[in-house]
Every structure is written in structure tokens, then in C-alpha cells.
Protein backbone atom coordinates (compact mmCIF):
# COMPACT_ATOMS: atom_id res chain seq x y z
CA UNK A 1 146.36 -19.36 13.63
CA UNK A 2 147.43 -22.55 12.09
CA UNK A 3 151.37 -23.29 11.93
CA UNK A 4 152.78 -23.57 8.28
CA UNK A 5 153.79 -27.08 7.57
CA UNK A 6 158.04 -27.44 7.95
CA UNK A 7 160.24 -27.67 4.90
CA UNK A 8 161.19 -30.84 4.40
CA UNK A 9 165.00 -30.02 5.23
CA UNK A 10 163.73 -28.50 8.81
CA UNK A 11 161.21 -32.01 9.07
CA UNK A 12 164.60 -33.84 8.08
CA UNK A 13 166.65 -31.91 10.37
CA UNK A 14 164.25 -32.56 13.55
CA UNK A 15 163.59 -36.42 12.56
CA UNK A 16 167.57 -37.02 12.54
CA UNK A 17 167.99 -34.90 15.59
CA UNK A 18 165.27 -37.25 16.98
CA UNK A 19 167.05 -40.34 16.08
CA UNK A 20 170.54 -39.28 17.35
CA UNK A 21 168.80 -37.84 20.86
CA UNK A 22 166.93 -41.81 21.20
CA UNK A 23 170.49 -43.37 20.34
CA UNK A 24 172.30 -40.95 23.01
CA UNK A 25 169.91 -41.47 25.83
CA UNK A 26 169.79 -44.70 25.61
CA UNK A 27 173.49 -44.93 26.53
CA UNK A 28 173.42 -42.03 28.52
CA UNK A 29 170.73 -39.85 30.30
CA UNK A 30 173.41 -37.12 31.02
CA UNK A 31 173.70 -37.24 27.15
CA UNK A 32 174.35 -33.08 26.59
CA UNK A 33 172.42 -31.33 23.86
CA UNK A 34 175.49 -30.25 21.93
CA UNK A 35 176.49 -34.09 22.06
CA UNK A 36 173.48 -34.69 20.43
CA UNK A 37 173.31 -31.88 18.14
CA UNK A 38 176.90 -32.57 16.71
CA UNK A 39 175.92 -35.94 16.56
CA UNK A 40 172.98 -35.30 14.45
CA UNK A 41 175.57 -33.21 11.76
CA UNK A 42 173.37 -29.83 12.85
CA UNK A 43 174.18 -26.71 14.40
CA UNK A 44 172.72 -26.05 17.93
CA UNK A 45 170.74 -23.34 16.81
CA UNK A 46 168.88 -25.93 14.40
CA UNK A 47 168.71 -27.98 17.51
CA UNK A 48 167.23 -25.35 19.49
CA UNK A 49 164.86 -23.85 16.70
CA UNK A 50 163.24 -27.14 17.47
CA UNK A 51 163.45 -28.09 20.78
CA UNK A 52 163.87 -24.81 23.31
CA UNK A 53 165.27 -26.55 25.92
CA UNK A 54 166.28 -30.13 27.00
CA UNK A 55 163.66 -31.04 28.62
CA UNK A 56 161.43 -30.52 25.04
CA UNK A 57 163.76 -32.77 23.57
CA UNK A 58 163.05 -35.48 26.22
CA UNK A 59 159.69 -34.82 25.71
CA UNK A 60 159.74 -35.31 22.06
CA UNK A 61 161.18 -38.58 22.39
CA UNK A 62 159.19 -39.92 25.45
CA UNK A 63 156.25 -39.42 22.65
CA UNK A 64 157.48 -40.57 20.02
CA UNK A 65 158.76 -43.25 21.29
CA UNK A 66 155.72 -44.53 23.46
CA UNK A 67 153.74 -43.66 19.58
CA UNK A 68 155.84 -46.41 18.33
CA UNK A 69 155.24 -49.17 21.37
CA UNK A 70 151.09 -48.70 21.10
CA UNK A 71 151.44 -48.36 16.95
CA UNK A 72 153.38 -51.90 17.71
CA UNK A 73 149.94 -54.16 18.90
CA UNK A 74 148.30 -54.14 15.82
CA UNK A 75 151.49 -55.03 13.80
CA UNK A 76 152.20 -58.04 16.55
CA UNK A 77 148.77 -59.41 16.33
CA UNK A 78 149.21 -59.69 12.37
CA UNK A 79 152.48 -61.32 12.98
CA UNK A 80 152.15 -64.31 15.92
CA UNK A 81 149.50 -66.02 17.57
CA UNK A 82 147.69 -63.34 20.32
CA UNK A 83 149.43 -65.10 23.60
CA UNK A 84 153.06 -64.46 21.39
CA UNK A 85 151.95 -60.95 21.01
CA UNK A 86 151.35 -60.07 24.33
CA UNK A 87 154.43 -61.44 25.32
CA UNK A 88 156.73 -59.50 22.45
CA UNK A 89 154.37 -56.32 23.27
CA UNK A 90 155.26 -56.58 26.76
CA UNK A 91 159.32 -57.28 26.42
CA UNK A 92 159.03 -53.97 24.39
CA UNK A 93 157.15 -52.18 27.44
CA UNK A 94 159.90 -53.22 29.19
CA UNK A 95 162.50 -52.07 27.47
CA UNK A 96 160.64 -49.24 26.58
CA UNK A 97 160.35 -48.89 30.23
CA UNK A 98 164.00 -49.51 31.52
CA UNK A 99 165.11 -46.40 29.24
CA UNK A 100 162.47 -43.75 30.01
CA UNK A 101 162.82 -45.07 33.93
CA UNK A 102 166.14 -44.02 33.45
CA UNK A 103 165.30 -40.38 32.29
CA UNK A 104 162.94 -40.00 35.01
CA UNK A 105 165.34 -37.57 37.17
CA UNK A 106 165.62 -35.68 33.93
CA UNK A 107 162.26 -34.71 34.01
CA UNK A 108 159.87 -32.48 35.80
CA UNK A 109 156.92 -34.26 38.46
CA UNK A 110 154.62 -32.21 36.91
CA UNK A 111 155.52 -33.15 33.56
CA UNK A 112 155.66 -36.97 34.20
CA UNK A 113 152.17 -36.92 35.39
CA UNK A 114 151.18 -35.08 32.54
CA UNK A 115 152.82 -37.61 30.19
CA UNK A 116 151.50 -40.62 32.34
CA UNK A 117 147.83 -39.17 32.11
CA UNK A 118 147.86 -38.63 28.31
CA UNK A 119 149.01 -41.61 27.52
CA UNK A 120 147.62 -43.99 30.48
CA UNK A 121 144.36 -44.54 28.30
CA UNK A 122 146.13 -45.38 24.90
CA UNK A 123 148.61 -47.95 26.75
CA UNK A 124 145.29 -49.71 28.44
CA UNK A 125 143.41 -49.52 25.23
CA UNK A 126 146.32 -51.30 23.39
CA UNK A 127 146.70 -54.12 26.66
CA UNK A 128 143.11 -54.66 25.83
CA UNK A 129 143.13 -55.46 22.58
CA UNK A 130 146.07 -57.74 23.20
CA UNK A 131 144.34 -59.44 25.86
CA UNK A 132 141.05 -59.71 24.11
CA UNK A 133 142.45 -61.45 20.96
CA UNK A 134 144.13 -63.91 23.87
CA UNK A 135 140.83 -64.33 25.54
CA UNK A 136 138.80 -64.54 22.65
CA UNK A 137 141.72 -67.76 21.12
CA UNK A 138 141.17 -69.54 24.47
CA UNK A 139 144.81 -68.74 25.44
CA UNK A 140 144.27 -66.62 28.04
CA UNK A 141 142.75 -66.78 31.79
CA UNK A 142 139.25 -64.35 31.43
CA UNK A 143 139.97 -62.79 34.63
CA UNK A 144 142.60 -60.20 33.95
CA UNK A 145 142.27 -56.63 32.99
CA UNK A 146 144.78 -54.60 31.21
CA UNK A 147 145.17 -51.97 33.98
CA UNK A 148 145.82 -55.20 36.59
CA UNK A 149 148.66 -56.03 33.95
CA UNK A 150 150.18 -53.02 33.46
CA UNK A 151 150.47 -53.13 37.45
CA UNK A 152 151.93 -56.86 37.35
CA UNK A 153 154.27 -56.29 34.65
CA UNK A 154 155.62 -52.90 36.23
CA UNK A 155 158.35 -54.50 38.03
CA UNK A 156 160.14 -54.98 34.89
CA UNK A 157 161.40 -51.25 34.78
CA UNK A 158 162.10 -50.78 38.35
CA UNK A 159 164.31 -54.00 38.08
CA UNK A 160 167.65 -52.91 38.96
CA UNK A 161 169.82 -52.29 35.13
CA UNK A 162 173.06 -54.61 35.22
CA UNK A 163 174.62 -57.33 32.74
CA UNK A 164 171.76 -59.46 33.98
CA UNK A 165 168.96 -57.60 33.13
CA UNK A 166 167.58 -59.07 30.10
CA UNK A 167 167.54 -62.26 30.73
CA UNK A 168 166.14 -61.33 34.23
CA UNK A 169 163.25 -59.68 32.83
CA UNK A 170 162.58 -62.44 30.33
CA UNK A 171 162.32 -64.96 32.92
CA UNK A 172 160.32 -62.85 35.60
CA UNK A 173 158.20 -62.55 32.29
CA UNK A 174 157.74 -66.02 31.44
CA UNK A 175 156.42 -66.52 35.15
CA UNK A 176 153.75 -63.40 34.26
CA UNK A 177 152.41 -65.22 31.27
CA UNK A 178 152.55 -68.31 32.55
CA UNK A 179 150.20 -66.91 35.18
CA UNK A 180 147.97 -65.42 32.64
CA UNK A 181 147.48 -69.10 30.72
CA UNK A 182 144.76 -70.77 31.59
CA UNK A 183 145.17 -73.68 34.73
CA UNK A 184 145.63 -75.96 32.44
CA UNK A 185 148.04 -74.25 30.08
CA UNK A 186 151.43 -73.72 31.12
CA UNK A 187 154.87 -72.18 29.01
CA UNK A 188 157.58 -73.69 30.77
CA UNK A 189 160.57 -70.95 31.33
């Protein structure tokens, strides 16, 4: 049986709670669901109508979320040279990475490797294409694959999260890509 579209004040409703529950987490992964839910000016029974249970909710944003960082390639390509994109795509895997390594306790095994599996093919397809367009402008060394730099770059998440973080990660980045230019290209840091 196919499920009615929502109302748009129920759509509304779950998009702000959404929003509020990305904001929260980020500050705090202990962030309680009647923090968020007063936050996000609704009862908890609106909260819970759409997400049963906490673990939903952190499910809902992990998605949407991660939706946003692939959506992001195509958007980066039209925007800077391929090399430029890669790099901006992969700050935002970072930080995209920091925050969900953070929320890691807060969910199930099971359920991360269900998340990792779904979405392990979409993140490599979107590395690709960013490393293709660098390939293919001459800015790139033809011997990487995505799934080797998804490994490289994974050390940006597991980075320990202090004052120093950023501009940790943006340096142990720079060394990345400069080991992605060709010999005889190199960024500086």
C-alpha cells in the first residue's frame, strides 16, 4: 500500500525538527530529544509521530546529511577548477565526518554497517567523478582510485576534536593533495 503524501504542516514540522536535531548534535551528541523537540517549537508527540525513537532521528540526519555531501560534487565541479573541488569536497567529508564520528556510540553496529553499505557506493561514485574531471584536466596523478582515497583521507575524522582541529585537518589535507598532483605539480601548504 502506498503511504499518502504528508501535509505540508507535518513535511514542515519534520524538516524544522530536522534542522534543529543537525544544529543540536553538532554541539552535543547527548543532545536529548525533548531538547530538540522544544527547540524545534513542536510538541514531543509531533517529534515522535515522526521519528519513534532516537536512534530514527539519528538516522534521519546521518541521511540526509550524507544526501547533501554527494548532491555537493556536481555543484563544486560547476564552481572551481576539478583539483579545487576535490579539495572543498573533501574538507566537507571531513567535517561531515568529525560530526557523525562523534555520534558513532549513539548508534547501533548493526545499523552503522547498514548505513556504511548503502551509501559506500554513492560516496565512491561521487570520488570518481571528482577524480576523473582532475585526471581528465591533467591535474591529477592517474594512479589513484576513489576507494584508495577515501582510505587516505580517513584520518581526518579519527583526528582527535580540540581547538586545533581545523586547521590540523587542513594542513594534513594539503599534504593529501599535494600527493595526488602530479610529480611535477606541487600546492605548497
Amino acid at each position: 500500500m502506498a503511504r499518502s503524501p504528508m501535509r505540508s504542516d507535518a513535511e514542515q514540522n519534520r524538516t524544522r525538527i530536522l534542522e534543529v536535531a543537525r544544529t543540536a548534535l553538532r554541539a552535543s551528541s547527548a543532545a536529548s530529544l525533548q531538547s530538540i523537540a522544544k527547540a524545534a517549537g513542536v510538541g514531543q508527540g509531533t517529534l515522535y509521530r515522526h521519528f519513534p525513537n532516537r536512534e530514527a532521528l539519528l538516522l534521519a540526519v546521518y541521511r540526509h546529511d550524507l544526501g547533501e555531501l554527494i548532491d555537493a560534487a556536481p555543484a563544486l565541479l560547476d564552481q572551481h577548477p576539478p583539483f579545487e573541488a576535490l579539495r572543498h569536497w573533501l574538507h566537507r567529508l571531513a567535517l561531515y565526518g568529525r560530526i557523525k564520528h562523534g555520534l558513532a556510540d549513539a548508534l547501533q553496529a548493526a545499523t552503522r554497517a547498514d548505513l556504511a553499505s548503502e551509501h559506500y557506493g554513492p560516496v565512491i561514485a561521487v570520488i570518481t567523478l571528482l577524480l576523473e574531471s582532475c585526471k581528465q584536466a591533467g591535474e591529477m596523478r592517474t594512479d589513484v582510485d576513489a576507494e584508495e582515497l577515501l582510505l587516505l583521507v580517513s584520518f581526518l575524522w579519527r583526528a582527535e576534536a580540540d581547538e586545533d582541529w581545523d586547521a590540523r585537518s587542513r594542513h594534513l589535507l594539503t599534504l593529501v593533495m599535494d600527493g595526488l598532483r602530479p610529480q611535477h605539480q606541487h600546492s605548497g601548504s
